[in-house]
PDB file of N, CA and C in Angstrom:
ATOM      1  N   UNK A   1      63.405 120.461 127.142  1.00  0.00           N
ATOM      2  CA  UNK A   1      63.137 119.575 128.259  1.00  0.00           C
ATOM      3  C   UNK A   1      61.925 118.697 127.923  1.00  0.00           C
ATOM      4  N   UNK A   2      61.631 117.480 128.704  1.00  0.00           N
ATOM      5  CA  UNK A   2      60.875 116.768 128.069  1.00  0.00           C
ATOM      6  C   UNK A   2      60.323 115.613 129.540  1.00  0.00           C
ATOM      7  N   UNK A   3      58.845 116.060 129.407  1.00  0.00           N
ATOM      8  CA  UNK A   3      58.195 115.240 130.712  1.00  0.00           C
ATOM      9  C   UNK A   3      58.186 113.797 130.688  1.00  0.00           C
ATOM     10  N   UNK A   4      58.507 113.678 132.202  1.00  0.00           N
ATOM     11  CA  UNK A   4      59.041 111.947 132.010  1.00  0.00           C
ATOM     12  C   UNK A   4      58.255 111.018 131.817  1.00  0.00           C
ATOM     13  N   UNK A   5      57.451 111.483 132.850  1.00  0.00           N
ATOM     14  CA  UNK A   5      56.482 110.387 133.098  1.00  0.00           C
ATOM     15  C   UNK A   5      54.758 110.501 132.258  1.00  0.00           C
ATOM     16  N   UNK A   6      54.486 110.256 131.399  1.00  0.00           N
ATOM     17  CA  UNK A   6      53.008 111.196 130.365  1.00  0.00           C
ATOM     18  C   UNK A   6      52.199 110.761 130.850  1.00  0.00           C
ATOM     19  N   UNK A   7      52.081 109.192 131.192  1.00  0.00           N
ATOM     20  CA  UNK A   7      51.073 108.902 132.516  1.00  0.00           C
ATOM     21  C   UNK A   7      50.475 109.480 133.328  1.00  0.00           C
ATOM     22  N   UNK A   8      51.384 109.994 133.884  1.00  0.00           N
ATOM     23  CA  UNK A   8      51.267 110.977 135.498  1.00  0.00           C
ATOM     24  C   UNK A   8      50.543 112.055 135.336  1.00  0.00           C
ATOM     25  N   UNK A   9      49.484 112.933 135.513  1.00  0.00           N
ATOM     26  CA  UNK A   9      49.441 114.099 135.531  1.00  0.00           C
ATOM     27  C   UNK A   9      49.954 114.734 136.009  1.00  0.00           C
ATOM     28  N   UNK A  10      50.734 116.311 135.714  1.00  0.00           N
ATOM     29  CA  UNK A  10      51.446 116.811 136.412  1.00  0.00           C
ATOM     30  C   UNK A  10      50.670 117.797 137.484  1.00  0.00           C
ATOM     31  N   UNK A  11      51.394 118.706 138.092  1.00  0.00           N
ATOM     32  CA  UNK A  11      50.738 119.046 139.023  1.00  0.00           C
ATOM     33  C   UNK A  11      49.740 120.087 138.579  1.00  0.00           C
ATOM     34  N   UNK A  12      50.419 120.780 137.672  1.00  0.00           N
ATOM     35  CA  UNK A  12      49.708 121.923 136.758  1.00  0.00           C
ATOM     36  C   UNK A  12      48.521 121.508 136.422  1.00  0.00           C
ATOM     37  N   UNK A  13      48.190 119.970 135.547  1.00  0.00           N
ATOM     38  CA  UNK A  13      47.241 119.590 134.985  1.00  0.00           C
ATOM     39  C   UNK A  13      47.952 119.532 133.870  1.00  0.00           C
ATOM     40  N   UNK A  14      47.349 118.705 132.677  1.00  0.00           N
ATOM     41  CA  UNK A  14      47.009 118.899 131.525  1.00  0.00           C
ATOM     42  C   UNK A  14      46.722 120.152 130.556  1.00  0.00           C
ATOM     43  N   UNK A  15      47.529 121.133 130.469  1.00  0.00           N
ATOM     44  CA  UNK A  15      47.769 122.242 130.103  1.00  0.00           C
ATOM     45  C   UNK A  15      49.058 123.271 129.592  1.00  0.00           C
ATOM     46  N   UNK A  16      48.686 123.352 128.629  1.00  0.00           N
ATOM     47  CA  UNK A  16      49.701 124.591 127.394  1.00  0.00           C
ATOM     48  C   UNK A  16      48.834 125.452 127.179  1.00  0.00           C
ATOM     49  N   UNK A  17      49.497 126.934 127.630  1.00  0.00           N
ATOM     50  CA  UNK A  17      49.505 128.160 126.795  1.00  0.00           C
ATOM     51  C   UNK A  17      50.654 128.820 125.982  1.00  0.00           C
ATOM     52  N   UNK A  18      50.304 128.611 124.718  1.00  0.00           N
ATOM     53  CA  UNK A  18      50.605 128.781 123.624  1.00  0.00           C
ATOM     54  C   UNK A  18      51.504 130.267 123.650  1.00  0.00           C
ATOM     55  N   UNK A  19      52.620 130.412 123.549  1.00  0.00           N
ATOM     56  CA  UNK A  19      53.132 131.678 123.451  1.00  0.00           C
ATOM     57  C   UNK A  19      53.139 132.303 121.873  1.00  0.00           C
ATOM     58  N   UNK A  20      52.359 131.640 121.393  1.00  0.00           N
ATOM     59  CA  UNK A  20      52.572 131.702 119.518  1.00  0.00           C
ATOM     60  C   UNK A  20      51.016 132.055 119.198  1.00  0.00           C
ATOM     61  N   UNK A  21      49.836 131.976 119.919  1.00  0.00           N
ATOM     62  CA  UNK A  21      48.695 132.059 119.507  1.00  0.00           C
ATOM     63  C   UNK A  21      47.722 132.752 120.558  1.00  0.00           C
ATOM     64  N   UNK A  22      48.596 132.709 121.739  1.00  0.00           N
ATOM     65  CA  UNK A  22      47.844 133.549 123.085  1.00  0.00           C
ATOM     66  C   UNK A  22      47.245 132.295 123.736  1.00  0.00           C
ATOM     67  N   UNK A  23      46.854 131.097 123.218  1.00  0.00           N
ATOM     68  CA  UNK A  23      45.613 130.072 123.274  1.00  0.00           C
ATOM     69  C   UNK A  23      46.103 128.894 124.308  1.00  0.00           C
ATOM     70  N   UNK A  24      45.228 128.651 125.518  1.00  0.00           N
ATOM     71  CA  UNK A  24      45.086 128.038 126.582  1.00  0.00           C
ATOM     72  C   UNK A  24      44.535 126.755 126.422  1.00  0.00           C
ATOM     73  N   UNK A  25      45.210 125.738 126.223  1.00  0.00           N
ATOM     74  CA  UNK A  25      44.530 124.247 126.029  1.00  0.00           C
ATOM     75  C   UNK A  25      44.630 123.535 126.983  1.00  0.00           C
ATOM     76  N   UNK A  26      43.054 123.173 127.631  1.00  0.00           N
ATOM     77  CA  UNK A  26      43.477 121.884 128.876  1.00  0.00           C
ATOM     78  C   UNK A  26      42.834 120.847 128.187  1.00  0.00           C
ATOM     79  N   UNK A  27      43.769 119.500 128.805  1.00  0.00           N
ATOM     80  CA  UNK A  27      42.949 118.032 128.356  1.00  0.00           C
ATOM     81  C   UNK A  27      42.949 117.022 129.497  1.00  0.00           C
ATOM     82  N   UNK A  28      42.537 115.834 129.173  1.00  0.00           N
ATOM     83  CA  UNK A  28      42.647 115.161 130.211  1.00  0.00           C
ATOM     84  C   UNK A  28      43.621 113.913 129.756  1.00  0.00           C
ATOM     85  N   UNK A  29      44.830 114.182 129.045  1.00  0.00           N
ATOM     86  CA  UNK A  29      45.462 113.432 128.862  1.00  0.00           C
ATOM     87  C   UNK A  29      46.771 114.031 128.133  1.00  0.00           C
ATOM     88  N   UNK A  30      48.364 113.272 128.238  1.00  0.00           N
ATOM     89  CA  UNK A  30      49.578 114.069 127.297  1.00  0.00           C
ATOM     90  C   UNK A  30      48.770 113.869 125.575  1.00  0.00           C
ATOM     91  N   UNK A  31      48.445 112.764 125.278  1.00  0.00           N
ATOM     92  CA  UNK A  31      48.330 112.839 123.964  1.00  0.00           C
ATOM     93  C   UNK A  31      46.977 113.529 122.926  1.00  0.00           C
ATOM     94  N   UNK A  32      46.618 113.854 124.059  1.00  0.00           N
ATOM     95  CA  UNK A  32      45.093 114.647 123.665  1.00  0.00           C
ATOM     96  C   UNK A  32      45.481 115.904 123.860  1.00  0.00           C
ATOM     97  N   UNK A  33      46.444 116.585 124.345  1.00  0.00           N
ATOM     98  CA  UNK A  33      46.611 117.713 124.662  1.00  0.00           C
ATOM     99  C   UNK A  33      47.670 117.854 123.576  1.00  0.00           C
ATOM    100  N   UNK A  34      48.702 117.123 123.212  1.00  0.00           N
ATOM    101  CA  UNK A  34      49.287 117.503 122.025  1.00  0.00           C
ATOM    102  C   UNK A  34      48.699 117.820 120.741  1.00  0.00           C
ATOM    103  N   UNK A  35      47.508 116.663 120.642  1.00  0.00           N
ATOM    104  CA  UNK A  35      46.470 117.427 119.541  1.00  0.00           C
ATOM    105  C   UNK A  35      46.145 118.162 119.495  1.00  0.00           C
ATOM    106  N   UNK A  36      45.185 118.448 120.499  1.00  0.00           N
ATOM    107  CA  UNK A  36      44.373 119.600 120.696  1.00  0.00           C
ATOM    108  C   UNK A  36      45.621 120.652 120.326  1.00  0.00           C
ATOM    109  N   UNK A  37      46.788 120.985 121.063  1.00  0.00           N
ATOM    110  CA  UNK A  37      47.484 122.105 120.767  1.00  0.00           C
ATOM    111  C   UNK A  37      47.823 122.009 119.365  1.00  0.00           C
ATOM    112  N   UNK A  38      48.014 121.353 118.783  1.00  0.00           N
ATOM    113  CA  UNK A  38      47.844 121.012 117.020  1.00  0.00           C
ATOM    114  C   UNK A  38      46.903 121.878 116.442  1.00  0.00           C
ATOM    115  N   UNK A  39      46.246 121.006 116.869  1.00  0.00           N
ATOM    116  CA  UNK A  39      44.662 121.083 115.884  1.00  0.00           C
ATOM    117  C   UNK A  39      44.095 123.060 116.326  1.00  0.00           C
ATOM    118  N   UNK A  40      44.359 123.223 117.113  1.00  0.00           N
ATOM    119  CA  UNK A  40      44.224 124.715 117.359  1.00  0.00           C
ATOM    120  C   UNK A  40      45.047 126.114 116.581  1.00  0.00           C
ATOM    121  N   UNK A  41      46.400 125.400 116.657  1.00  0.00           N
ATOM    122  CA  UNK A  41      47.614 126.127 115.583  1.00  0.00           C
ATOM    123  C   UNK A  41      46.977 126.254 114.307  1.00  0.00           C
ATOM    124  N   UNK A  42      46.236 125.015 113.936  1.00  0.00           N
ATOM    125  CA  UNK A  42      45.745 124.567 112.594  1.00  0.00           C
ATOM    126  C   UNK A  42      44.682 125.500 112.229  1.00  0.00           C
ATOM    127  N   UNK A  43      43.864 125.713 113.148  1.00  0.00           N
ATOM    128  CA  UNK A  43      42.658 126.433 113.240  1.00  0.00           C
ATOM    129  C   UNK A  43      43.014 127.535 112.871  1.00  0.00           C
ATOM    130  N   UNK A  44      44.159 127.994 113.740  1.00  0.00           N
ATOM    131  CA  UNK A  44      44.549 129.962 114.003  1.00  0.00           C
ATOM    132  C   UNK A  44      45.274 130.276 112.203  1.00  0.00           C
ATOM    133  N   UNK A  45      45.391 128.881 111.981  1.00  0.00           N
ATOM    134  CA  UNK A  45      46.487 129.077 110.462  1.00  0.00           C
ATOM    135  C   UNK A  45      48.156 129.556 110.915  1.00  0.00           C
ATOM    136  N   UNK A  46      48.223 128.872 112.136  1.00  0.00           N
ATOM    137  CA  UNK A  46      49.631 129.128 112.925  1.00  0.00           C
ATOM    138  C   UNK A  46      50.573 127.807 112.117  1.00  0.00           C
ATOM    139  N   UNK A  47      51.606 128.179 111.752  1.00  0.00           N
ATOM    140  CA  UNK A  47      52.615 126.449 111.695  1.00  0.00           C
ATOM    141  C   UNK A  47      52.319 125.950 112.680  1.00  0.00           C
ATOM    142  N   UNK A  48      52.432 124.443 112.607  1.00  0.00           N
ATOM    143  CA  UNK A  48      52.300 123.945 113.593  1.00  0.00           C
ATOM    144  C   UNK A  48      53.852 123.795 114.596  1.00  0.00           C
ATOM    145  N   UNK A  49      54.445 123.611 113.351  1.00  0.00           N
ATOM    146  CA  UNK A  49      56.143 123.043 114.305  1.00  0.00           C
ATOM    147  C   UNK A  49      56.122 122.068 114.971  1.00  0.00           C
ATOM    148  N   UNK A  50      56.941 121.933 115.958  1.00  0.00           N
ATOM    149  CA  UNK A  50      57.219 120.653 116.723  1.00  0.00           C
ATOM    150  C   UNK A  50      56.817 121.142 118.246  1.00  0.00           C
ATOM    151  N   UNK A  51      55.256 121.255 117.892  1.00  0.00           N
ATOM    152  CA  UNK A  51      53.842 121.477 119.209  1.00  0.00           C
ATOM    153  C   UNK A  51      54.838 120.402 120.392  1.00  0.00           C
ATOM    154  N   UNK A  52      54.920 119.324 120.143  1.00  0.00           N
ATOM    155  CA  UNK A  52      55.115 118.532 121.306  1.00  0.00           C
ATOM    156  C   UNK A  52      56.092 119.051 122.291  1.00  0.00           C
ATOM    157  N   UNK A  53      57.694 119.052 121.166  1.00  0.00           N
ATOM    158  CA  UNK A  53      58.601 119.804 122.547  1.00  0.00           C
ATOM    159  C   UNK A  53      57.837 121.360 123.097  1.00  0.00           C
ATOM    160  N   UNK A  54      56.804 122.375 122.087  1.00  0.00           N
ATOM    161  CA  UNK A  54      56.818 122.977 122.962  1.00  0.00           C
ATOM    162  C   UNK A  54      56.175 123.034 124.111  1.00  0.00           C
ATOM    163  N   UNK A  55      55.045 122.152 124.348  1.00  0.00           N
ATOM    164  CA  UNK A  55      53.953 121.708 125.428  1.00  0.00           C
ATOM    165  C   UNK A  55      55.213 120.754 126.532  1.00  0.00           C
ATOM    166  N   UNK A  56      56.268 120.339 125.915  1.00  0.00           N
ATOM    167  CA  UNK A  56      56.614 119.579 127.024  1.00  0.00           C
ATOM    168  C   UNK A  56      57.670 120.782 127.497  1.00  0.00           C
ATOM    169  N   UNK A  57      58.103 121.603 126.814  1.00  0.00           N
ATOM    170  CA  UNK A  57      58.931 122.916 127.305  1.00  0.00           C
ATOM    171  C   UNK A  57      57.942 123.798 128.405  1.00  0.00           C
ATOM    172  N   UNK A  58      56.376 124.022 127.591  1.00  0.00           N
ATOM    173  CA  UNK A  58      55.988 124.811 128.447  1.00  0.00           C
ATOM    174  C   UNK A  58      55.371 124.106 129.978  1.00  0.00           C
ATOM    175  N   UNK A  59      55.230 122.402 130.027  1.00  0.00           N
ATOM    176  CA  UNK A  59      54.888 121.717 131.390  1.00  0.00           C
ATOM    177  C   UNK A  59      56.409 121.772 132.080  1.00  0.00           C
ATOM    178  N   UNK A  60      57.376 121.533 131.663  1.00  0.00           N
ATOM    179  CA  UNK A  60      58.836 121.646 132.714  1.00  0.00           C
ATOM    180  C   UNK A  60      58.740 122.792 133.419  1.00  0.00           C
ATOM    181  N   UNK A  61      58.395 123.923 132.346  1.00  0.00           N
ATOM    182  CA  UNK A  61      58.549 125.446 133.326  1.00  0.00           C
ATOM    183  C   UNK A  61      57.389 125.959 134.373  1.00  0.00           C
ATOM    184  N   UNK A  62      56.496 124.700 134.365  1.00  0.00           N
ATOM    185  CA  UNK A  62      55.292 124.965 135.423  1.00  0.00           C
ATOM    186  C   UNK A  62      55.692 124.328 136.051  1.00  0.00           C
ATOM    187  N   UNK A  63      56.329 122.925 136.277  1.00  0.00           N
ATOM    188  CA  UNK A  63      56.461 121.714 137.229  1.00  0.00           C
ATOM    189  C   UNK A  63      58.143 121.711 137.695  1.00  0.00           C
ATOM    190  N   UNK A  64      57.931 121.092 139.020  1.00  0.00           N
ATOM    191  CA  UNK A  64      59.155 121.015 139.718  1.00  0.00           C
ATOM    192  C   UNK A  64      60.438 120.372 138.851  1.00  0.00           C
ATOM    193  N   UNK A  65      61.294 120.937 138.901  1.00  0.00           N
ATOM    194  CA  UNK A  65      62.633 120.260 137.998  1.00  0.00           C
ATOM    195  C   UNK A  65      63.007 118.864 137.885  1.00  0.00           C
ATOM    196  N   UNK A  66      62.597 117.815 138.609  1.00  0.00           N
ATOM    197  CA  UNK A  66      62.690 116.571 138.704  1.00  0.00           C
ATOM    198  C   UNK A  66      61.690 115.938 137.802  1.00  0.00           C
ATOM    199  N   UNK A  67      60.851 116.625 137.823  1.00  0.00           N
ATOM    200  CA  UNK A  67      59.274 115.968 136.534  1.00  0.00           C
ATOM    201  C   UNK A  67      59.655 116.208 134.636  1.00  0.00           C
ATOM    202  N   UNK A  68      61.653 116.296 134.583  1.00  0.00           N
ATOM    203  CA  UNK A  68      61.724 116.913 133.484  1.00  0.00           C
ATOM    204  C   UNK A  68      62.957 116.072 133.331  1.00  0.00           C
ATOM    205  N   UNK A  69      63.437 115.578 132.117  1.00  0.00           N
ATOM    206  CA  UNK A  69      64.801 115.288 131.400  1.00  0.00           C
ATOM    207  C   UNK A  69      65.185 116.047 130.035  1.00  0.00           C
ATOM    208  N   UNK A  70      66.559 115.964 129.987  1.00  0.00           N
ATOM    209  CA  UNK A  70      66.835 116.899 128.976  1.00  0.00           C
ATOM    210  C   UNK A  70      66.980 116.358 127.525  1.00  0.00           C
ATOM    211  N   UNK A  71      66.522 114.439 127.470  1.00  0.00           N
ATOM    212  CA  UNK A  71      66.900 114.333 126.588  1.00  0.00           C
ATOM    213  C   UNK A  71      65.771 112.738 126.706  1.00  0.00           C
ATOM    214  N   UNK A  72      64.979 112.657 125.312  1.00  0.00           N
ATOM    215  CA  UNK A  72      64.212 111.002 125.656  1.00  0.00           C
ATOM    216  C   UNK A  72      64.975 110.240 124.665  1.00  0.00           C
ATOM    217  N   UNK A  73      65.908 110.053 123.676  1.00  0.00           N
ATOM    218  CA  UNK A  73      66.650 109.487 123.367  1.00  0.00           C
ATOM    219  C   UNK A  73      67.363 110.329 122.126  1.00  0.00           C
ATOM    220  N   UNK A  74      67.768 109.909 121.012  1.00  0.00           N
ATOM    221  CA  UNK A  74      69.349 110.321 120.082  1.00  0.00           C
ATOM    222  C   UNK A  74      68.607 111.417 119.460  1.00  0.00           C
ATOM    223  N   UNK A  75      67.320 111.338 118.884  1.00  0.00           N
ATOM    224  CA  UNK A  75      66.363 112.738 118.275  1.00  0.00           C
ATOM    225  C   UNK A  75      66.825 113.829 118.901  1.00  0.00           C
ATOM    226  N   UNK A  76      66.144 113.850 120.100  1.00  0.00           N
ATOM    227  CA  UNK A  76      66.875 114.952 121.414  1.00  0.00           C
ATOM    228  C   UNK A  76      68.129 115.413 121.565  1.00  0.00           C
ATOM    229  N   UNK A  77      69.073 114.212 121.954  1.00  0.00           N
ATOM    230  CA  UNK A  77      70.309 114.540 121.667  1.00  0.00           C
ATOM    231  C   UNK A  77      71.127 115.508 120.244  1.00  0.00           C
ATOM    232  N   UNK A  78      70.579 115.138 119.075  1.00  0.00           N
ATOM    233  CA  UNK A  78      71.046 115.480 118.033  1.00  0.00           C
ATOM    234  C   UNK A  78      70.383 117.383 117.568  1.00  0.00           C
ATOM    235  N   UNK A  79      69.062 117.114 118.471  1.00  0.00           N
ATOM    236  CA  UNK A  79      68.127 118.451 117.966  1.00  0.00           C
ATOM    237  C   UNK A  79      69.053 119.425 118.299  1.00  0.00           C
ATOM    238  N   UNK A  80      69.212 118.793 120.051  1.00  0.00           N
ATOM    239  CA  UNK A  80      69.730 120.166 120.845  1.00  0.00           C
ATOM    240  C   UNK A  80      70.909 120.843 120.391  1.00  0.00           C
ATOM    241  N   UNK A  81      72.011 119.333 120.041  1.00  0.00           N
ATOM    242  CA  UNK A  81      73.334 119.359 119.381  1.00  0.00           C
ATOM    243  C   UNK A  81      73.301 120.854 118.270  1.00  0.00           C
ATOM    244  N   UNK A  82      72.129 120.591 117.093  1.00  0.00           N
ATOM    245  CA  UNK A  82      71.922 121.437 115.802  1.00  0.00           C
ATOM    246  C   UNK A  82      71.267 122.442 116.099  1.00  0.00           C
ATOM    247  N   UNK A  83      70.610 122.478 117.511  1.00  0.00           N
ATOM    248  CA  UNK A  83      70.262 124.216 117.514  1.00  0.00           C
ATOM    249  C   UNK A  83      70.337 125.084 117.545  1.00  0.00           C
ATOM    250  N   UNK A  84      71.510 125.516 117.983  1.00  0.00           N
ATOM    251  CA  UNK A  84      72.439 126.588 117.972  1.00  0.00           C
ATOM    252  C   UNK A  84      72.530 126.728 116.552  1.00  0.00           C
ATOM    253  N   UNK A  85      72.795 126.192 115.249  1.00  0.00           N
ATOM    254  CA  UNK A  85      72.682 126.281 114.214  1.00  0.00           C
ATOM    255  C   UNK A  85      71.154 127.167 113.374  1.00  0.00           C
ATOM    256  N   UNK A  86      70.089 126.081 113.539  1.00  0.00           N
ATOM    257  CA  UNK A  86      69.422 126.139 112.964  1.00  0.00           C
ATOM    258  C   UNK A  86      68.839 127.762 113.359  1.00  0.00           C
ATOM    259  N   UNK A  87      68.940 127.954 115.025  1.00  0.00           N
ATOM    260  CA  UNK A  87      68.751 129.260 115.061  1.00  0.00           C
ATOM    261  C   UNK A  87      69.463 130.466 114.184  1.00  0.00           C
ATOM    262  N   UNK A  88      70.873 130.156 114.115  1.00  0.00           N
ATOM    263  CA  UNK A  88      71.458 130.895 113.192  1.00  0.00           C
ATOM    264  C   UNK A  88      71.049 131.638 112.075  1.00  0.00           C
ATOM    265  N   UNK A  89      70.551 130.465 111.082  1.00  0.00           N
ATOM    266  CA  UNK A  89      70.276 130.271 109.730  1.00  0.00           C
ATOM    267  C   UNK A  89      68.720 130.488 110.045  1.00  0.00           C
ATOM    268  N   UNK A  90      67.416 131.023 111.040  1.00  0.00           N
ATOM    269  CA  UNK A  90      66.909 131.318 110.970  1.00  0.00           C
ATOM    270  C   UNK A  90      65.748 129.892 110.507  1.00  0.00           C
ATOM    271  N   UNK A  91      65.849 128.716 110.850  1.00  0.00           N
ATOM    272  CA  UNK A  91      64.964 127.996 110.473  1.00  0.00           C
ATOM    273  C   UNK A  91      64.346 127.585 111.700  1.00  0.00           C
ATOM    274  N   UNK A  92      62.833 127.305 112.295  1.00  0.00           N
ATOM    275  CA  UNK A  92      62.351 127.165 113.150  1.00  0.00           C
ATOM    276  C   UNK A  92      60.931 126.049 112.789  1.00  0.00           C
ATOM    277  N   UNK A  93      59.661 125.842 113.689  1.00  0.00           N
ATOM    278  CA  UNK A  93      59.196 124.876 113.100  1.00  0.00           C
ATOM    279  C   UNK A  93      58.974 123.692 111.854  1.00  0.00           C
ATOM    280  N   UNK A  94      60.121 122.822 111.712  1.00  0.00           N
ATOM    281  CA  UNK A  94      60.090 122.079 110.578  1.00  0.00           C
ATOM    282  C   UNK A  94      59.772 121.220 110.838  1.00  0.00           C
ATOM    283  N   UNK A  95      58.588 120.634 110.085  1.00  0.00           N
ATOM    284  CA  UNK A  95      57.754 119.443 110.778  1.00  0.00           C
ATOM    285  C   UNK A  95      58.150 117.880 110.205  1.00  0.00           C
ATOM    286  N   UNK A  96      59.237 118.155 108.732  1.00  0.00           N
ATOM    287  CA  UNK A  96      60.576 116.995 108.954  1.00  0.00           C
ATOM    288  C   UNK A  96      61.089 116.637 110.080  1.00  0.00           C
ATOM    289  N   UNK A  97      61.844 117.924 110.666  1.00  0.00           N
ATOM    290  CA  UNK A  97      62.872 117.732 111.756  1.00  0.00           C
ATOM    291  C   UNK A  97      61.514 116.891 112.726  1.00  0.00           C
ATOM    292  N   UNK A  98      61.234 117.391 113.100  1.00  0.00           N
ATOM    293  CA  UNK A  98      59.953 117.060 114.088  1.00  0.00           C
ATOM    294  C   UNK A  98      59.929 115.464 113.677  1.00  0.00           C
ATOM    295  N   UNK A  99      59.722 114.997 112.759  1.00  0.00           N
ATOM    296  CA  UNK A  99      59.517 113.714 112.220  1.00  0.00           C
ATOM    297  C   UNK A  99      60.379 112.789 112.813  1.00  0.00           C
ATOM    298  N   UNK A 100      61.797 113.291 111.985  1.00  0.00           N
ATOM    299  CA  UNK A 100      63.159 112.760 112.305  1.00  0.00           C
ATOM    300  C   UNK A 100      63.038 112.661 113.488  1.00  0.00           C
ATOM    301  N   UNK A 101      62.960 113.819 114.466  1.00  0.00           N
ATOM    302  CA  UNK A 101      63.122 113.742 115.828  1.00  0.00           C
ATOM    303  C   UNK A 101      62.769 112.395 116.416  1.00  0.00           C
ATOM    304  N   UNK A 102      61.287 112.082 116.264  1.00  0.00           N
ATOM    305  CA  UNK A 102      60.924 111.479 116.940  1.00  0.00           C
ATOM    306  C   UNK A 102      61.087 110.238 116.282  1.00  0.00           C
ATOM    307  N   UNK A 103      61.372 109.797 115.499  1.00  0.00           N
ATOM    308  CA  UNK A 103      61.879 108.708 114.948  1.00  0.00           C
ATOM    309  C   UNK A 103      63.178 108.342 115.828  1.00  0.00           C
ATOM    310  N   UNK A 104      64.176 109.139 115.270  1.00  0.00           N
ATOM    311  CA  UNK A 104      65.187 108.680 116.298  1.00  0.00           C
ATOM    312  C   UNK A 104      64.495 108.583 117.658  1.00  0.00           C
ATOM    313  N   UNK A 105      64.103 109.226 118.110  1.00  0.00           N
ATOM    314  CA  UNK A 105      63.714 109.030 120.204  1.00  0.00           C
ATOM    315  C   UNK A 105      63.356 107.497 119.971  1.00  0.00           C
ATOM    316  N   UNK A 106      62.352 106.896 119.157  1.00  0.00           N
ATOM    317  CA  UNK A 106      61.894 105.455 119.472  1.00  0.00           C
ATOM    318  C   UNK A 106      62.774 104.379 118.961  1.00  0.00           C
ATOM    319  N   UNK A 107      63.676 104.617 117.778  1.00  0.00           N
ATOM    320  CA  UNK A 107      65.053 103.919 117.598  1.00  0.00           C
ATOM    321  C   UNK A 107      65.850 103.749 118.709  1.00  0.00           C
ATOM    322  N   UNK A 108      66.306 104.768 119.212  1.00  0.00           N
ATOM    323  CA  UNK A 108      67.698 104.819 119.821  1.00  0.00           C
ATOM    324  C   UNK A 108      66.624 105.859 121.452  1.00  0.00           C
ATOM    325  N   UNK A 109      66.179 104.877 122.110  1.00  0.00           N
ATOM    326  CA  UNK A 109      65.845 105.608 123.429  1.00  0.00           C
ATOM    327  C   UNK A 109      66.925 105.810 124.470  1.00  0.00           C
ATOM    328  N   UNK A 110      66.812 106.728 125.461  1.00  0.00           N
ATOM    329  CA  UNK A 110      67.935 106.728 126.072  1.00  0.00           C
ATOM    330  C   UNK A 110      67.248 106.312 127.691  1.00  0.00           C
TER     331      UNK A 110
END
């Protein structure tokens, strides 16, 4: 899932806790808070993975269901498409895919 509006603060605030590191990050902004949850993984010597969907996974499950879409353009579409896979085969934070991802989202927005 993926927050619509990054502008907006949500109601929660500016905040991810990390189910991968125990670690509680507030900011006062979406793109400072994606760092910060970065730059903290980095710290712990955690992969980083693709921090963003999970900060925008872990703000959907604090915030009302309308503050969420399932898809910001073809990246999304295609991730969700291959995940069932990739879980399979046991591959998880790849910070290619992550790349790709978001490449496609700003190509092909939906």
């Amino acid at each position: 899932m993926w927050y619509q509006e990054t502008s907006l603060e949500p109601r929660s605030g500016w905040v991810f806790e990390d189910a991968v590191t125990g670690v509680v990050t507030n900011s006062s902004d979406y793109k400072s808070l994606i760092r910060e949850a970065a730059r903290r993984r980095e710290i712990n010597g955690t992969p980083i993975g693709d921090i963003e969907a999970e900060v925008n996974d872990y703000l959907c499950s604090v915030n009302p269901p309308n503050f969420c879409t399932s898809a910001r353009g073809l990246g999304d579409v295609v991730a969700n498409w291959l995940k069932p896979a990739a879980d399979a085969l046991g591959v998880s934070g790849c910070s290619g895919c992550a790349r790709r991802r978001a490449a496609l989202n700003t190509l092909v927005p939906l």
